[in-house]
Every structure is written in structure tokens, then in C-alpha cells.
Protein backbone atom coordinates (compact mmCIF):
# COMPACT_ATOMS: atom_id res chain seq x y z
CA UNK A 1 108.09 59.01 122.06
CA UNK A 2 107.48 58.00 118.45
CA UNK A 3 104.04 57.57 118.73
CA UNK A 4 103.80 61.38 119.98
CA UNK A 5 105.55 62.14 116.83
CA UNK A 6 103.43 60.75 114.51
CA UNK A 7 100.21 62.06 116.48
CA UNK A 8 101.57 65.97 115.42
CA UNK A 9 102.93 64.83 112.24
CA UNK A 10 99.24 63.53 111.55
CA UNK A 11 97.87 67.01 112.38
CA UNK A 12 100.60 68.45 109.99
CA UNK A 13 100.03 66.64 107.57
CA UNK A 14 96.14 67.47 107.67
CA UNK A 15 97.27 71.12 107.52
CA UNK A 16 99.64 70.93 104.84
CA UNK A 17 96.63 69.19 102.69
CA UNK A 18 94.34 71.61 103.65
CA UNK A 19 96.64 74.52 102.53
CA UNK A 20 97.29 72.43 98.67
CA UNK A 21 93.56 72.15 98.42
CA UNK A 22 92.96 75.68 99.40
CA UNK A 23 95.68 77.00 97.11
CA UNK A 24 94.72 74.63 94.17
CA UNK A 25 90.82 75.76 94.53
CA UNK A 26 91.99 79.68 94.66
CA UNK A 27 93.94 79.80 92.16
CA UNK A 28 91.98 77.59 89.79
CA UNK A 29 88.64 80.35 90.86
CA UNK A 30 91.62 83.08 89.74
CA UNK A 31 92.44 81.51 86.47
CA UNK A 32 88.29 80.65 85.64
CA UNK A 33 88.11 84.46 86.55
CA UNK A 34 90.76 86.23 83.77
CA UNK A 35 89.11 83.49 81.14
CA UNK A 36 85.02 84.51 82.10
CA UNK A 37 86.50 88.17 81.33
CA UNK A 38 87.36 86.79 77.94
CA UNK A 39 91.15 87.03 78.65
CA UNK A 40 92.89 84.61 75.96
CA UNK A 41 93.78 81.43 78.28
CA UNK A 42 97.30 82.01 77.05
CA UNK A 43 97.83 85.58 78.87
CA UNK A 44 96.22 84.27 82.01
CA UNK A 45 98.33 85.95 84.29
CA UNK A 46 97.66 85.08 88.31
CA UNK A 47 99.17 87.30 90.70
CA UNK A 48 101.54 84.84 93.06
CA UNK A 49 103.34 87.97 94.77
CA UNK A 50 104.08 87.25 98.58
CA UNK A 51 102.07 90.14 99.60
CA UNK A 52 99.18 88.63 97.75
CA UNK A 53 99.42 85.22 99.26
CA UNK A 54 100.02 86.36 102.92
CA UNK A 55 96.76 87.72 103.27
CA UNK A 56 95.36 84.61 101.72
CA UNK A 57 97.19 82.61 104.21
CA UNK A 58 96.38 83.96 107.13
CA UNK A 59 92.73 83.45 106.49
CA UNK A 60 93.20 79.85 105.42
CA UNK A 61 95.29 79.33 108.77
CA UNK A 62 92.57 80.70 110.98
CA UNK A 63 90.12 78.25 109.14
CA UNK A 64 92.18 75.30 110.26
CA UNK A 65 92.63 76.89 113.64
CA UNK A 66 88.74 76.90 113.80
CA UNK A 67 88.62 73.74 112.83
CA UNK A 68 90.68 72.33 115.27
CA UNK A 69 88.75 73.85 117.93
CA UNK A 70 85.58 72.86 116.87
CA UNK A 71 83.99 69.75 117.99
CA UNK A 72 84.89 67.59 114.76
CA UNK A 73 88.43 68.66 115.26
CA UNK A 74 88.38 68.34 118.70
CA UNK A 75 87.86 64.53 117.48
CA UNK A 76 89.44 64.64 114.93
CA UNK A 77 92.51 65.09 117.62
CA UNK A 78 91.33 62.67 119.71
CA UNK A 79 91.33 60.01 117.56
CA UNK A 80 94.69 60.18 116.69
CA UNK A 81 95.63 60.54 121.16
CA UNK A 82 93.53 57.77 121.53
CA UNK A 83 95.24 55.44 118.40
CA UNK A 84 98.92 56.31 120.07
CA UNK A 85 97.78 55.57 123.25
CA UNK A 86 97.51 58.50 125.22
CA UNK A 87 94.14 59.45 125.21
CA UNK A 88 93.96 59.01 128.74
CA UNK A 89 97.18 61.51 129.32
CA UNK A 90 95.13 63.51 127.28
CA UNK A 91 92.02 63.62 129.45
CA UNK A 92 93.99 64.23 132.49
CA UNK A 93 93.54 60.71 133.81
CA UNK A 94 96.47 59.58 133.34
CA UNK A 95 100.32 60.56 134.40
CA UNK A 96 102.92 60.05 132.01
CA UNK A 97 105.84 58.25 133.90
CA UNK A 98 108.83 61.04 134.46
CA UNK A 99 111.21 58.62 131.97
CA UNK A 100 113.42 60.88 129.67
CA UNK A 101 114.53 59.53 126.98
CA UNK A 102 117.52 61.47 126.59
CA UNK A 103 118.75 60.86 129.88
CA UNK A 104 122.39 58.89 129.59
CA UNK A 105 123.06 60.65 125.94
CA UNK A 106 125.21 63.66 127.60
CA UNK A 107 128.03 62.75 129.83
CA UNK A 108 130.44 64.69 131.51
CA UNK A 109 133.00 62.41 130.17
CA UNK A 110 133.36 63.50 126.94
């Protein structure tokens, strides 16, 4: 079950540095912007409302989604199945045994 967990937090984490990078590189290309207008670098002032960076992450979120379903993503994926284990569960070859892990945790006896 651990190994599972690790496989989605890899994804996560992918998507959490993709969003950093995305936000750094935007609002760095926002900042070069208000200087090129001869803005003093001082009074640089980004807008960082919500309602600004909604729409900014929704676009960034369908670029990872696209990514994911592209062929390099789609190995990307892989990989990680296939380092855990369960690439063949993931390929429909295999059957994952019907063991829960939980089972025994919750008694009646309590």
C-alpha cells in the first residue's frame, strides 16, 4: 500500500513543481513588464488578487493535465507503476489480490 502512495505522491509532487515554476516565471515576466515601462523597480506593484490568479491557474492545470495525457506523461506515469511494482496491474495483466489492509482494525468489540 505504501508503494501506491508514493507512486501519486510522485505525480504530486511533479505538479506542485510545475505550478512554483509556472508562478515564479509569471510573475518574474510581470515584474520585467512594470520595469520595461520605466516603472521605478521600487513601485513595482504585481497584481496577486485571487481573481487574478484563478484564471492563471486553471490554464496552468490544464497544461499538466495535457501533459499527463500525452505520450511523455503517459511514461512519465509508467515509470513510476512500473518502479512500485504494479505496472502489470496497470496494464490489466495482472489482478491485485483482494487483501485489505484495514481488515481486523474495526471490531465490534469496542
Amino acid at each position: 500500500m505504501a508503494h501506491i502512495r508514493s507512486i501519486i505522491k510522485k505525480e504530486r509532487v511533479y505538479c506542485k513543481k510545475f505550478d512554483k515554476n509556472k508562478l515564479a516565471t509569471w510573475y518574474s515576466e510581470e515584474v520585467q513588464k512594470k520595469v520595461d515601462s520605466r516603472v521605478n523597480f521600487k513601485d513595482v506593484n504585481v497584481e496577486r488578487r485571487l481573481s487574478v490568479l484563478k484564471q492563471i491557474q486553471g490554464t496552468w492545470s490544464v497544461e499538466v493535465y495535457n501533459f499527463f495525457t500525452s505520450a511523455q506523461g503517459k511514461v512519465y506515469v509508467l515509470q513510476g507503476r512500473k518502479k512500485a511494482g504494479i505496472k502489470g496491474v496497470v496494464n490489466e495483466r495482472e489482478v491485485l489480490p483482494p487483501f485489505d489492509p484495514y481488515q481486523g482494525i474495526f471490531t465490534d468489540n469496542l
